[in-house]
Protein backbone atom coordinates (compact mmCIF):
# COMPACT_ATOMS: atom_id res chain seq x y z
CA UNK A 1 0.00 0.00 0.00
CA UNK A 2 2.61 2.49 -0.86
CA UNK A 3 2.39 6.11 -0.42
CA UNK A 4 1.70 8.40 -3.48
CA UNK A 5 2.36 12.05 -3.71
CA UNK A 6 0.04 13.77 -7.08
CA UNK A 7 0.55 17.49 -7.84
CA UNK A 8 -2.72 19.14 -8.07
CA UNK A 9 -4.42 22.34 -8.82
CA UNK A 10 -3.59 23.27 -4.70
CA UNK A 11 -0.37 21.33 -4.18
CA UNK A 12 0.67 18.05 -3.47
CA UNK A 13 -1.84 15.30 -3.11
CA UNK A 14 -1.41 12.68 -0.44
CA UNK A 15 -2.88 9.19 -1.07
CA UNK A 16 -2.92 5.52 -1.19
CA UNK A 17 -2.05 3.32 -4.29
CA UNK A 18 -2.21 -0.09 -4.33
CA UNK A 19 -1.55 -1.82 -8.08
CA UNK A 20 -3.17 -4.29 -9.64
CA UNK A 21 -0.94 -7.54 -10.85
CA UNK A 22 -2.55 -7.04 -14.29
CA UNK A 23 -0.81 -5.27 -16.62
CA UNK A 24 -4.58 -4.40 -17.74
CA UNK A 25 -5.90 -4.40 -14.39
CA UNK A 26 -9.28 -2.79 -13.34
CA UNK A 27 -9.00 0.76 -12.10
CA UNK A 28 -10.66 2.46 -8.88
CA UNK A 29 -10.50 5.57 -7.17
CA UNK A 30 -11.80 5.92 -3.45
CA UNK A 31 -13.34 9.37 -2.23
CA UNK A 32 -13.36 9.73 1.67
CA UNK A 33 -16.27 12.01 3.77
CA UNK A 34 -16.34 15.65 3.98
CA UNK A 35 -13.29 17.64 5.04
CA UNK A 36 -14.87 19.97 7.97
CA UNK A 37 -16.24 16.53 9.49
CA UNK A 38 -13.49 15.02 10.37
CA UNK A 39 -13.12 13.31 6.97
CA UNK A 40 -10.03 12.21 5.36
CA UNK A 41 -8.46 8.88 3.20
CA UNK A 42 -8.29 6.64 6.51
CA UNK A 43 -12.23 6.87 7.10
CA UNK A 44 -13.04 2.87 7.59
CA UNK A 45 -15.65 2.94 5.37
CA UNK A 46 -13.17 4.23 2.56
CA UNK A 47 -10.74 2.01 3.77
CA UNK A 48 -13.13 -0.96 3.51
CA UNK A 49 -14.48 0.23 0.16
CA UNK A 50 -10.34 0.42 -0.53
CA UNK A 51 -9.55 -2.95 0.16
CA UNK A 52 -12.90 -4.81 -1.49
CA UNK A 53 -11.72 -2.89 -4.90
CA UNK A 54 -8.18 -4.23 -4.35
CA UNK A 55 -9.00 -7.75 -3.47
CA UNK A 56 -10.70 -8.32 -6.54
CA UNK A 57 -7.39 -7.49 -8.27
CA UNK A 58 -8.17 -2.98 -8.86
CA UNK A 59 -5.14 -0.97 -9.21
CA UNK A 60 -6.88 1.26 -6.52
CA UNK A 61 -6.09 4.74 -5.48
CA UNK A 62 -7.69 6.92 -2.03
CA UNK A 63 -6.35 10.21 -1.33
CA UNK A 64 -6.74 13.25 1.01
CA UNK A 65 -9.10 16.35 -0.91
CA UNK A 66 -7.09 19.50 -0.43
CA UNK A 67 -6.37 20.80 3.38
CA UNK A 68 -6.76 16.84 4.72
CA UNK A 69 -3.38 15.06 6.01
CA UNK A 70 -0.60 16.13 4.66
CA UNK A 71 -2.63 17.21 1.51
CA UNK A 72 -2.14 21.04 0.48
CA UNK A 73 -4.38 23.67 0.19
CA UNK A 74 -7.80 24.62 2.06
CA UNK A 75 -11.28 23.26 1.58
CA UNK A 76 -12.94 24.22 -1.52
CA UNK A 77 -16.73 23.42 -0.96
CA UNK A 78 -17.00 21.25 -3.38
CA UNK A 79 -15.16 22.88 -6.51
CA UNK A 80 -11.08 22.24 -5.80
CA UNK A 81 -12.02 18.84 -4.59
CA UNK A 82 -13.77 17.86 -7.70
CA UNK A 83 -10.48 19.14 -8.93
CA UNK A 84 -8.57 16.86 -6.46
CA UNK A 85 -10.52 13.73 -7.47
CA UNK A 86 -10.27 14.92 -11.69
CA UNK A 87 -6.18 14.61 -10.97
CA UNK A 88 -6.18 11.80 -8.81
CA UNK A 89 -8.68 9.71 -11.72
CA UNK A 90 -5.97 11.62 -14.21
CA UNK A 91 -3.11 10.14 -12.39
CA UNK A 92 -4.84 6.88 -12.54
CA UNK A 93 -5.66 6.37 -15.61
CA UNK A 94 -1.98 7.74 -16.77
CA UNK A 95 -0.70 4.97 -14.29
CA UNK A 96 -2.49 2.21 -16.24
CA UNK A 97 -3.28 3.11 -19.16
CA UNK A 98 -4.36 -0.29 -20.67
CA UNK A 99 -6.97 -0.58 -18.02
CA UNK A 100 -9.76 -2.70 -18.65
CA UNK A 101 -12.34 -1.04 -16.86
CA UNK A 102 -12.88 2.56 -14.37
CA UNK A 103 -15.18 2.61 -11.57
CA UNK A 104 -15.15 5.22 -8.62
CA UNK A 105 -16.67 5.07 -5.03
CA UNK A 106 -17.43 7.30 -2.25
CA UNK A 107 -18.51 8.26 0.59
CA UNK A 108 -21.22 10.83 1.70
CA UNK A 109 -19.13 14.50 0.64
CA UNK A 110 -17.12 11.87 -1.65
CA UNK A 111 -20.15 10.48 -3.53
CA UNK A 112 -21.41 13.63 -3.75
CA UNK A 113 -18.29 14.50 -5.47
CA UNK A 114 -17.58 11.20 -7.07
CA UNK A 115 -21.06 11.03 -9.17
CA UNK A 116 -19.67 14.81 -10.23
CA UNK A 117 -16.63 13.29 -11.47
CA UNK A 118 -18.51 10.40 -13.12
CA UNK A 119 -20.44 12.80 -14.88
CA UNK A 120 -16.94 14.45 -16.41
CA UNK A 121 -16.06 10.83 -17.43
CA UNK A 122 -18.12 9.06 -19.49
CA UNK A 123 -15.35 5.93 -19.89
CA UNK A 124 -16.27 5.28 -16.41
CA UNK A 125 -17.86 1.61 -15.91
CA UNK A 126 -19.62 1.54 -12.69
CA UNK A 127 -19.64 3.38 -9.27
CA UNK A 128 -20.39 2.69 -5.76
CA UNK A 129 -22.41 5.55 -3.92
CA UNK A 130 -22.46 5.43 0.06
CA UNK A 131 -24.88 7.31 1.77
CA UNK A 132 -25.03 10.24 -0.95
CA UNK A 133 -25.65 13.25 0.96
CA UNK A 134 -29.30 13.67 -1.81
CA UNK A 135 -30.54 16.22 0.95
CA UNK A 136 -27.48 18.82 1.38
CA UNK A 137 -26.41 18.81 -2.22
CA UNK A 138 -28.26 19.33 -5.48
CA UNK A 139 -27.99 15.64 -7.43
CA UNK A 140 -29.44 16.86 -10.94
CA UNK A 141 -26.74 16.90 -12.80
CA UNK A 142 -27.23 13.51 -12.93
CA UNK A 143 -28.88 13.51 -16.49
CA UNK A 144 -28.21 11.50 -18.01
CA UNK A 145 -26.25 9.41 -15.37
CA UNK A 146 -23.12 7.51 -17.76
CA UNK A 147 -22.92 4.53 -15.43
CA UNK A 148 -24.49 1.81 -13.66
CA UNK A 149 -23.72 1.61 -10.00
CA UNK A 150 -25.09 1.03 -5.98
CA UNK A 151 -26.30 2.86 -3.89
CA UNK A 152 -25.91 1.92 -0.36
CA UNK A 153 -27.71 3.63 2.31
CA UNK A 154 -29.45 3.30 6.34
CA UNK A 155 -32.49 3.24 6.98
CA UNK A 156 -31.50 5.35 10.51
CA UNK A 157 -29.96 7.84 8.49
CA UNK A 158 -30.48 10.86 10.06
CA UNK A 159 -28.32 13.40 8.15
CA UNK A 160 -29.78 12.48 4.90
CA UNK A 161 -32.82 10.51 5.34
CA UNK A 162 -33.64 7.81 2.81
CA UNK A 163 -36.30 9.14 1.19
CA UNK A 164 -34.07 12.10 -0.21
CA UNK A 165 -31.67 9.15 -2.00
CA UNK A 166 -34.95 7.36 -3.34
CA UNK A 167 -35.81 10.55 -4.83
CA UNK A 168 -32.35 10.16 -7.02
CA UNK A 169 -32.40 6.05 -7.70
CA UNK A 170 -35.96 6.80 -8.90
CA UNK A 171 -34.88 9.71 -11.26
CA UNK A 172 -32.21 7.31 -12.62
CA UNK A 173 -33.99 4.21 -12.93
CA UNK A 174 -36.01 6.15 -15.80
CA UNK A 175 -33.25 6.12 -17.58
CA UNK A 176 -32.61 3.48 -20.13
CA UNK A 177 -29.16 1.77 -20.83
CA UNK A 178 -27.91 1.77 -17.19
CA UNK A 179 -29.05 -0.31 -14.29
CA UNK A 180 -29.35 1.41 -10.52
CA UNK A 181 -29.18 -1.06 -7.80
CA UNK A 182 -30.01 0.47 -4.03
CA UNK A 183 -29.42 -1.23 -1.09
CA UNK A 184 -30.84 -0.30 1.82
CA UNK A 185 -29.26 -1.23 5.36
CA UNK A 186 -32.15 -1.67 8.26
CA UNK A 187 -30.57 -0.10 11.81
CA UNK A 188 -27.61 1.64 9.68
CA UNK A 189 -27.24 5.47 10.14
CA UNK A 190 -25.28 7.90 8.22
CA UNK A 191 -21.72 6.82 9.44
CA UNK A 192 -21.63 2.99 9.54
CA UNK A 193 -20.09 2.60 12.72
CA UNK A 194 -21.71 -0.61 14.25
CA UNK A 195 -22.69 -1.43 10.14
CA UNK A 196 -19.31 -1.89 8.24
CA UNK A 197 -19.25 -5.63 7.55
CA UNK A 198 -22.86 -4.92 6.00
CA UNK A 199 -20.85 -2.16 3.98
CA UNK A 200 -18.31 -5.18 2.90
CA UNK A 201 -20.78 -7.59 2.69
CA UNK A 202 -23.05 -5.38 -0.29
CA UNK A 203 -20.41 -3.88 -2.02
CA UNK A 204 -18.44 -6.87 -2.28
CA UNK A 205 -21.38 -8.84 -3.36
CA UNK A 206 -22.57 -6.08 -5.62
CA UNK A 207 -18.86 -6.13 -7.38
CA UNK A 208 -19.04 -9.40 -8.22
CA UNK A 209 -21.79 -9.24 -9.66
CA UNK A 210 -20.83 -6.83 -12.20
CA UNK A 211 -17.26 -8.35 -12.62
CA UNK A 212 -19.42 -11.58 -13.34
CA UNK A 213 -21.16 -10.44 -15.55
CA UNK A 214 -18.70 -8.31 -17.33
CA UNK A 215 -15.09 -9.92 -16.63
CA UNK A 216 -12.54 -6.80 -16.13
């Protein structure tokens, strides 16, 4: 898991970049929670989302948005990260370039951010959405959404109650030519403490299902 330093729009980027042993490995890029909540690259749910990409043989990447660890700059509400995460996916796909397929994942602020991203990168094969805050930030540019993907969310969800992310998986599901799966956690609230092996447990299942059905 060796230490990466990216130059970005702010400064250096600090992350984590584990390779693939294919030469045309799978790609994935990890977003962690929002910066003024604590958030940052070591989050366990980012680190669990990390290590399920990696396992099933991703060259995966998580880094620190701008301000976080030893990451330059200051929080950006939203923009400069998106920048962070375009540089990071940049790096990425530079990295590997005969990469077989390019899925990204995050969690709340980072799959905010990472459907933002997905919409700026239509080569992108599938995503992984954890507790999306729907409810703080405005989800419509998601039209048309590029992607199939999860979402994965609690029903105890207090800081963005479910009915906000129905609102989106409903609004995508209209959409032909890309499948939404949503997977919703009874007792799990908004920050997974007492829920991550049911975090493992979907995701990982939900991965191989698309890796099943379309071998990377």
């Amino acid at each position: 898991m060796p230490e990466v330093v990216l130059t970005g729009a702010a400064g250096r980027i600090e992350g984590r970049y584990s390779p693939g042993k294919r030469e045309n490995a799978p790609i994935a890029l990890i977003l962690h929670p929002h910066p003024r909540a604590g958030g940052h690259m070591n989050h366990p749910v980012a680190v669990q989302m990390y290590h399920l990409f990696m396992k099933r043989g991703f060259s995966t990447l998580r880094f620190n948005f701008r301000g976080v660890g030893r990451s330059q700059g200051e929080f950006d509400g939203g923009i400069g990260e998106l920048a962070d995460a375009a540089t990071a996916l940049d790096w990425l796909q530079a990295t590997n370039p005969t990469a077989s397929q390019c899925w990204v994942a995050g969690y709340s602020f980072g799959a905010w951010v990472s459907m933002q991203l997905l919409m700026r990168r239509p080569e992108t094969d599938g995503f992984i959405s954890v507790s999306p805050p729907a409810n703080m930030y405005d989800f419509s540019f998601l039209a048309p959404c590029p992607a199939s993907g999860l979402f994965l969310h609690g029903t105890n969800d207090t800081v963005t109650p479910p009915v906000e992310v129905e609102r989106v998986v409903t609004k995508l599901r209209s959409q032909k030519g890309i499948v939404i799966d949503y997977d919703l956690i009874d007792g799990a609230t908004h920050f997974w403490a007492e829920n991550l092996p049911d975090v493992e447990k979907h995701v990982g299942q939900y991965l191989d299902k698309r890796l099943e059905a379309e071998p990377a």
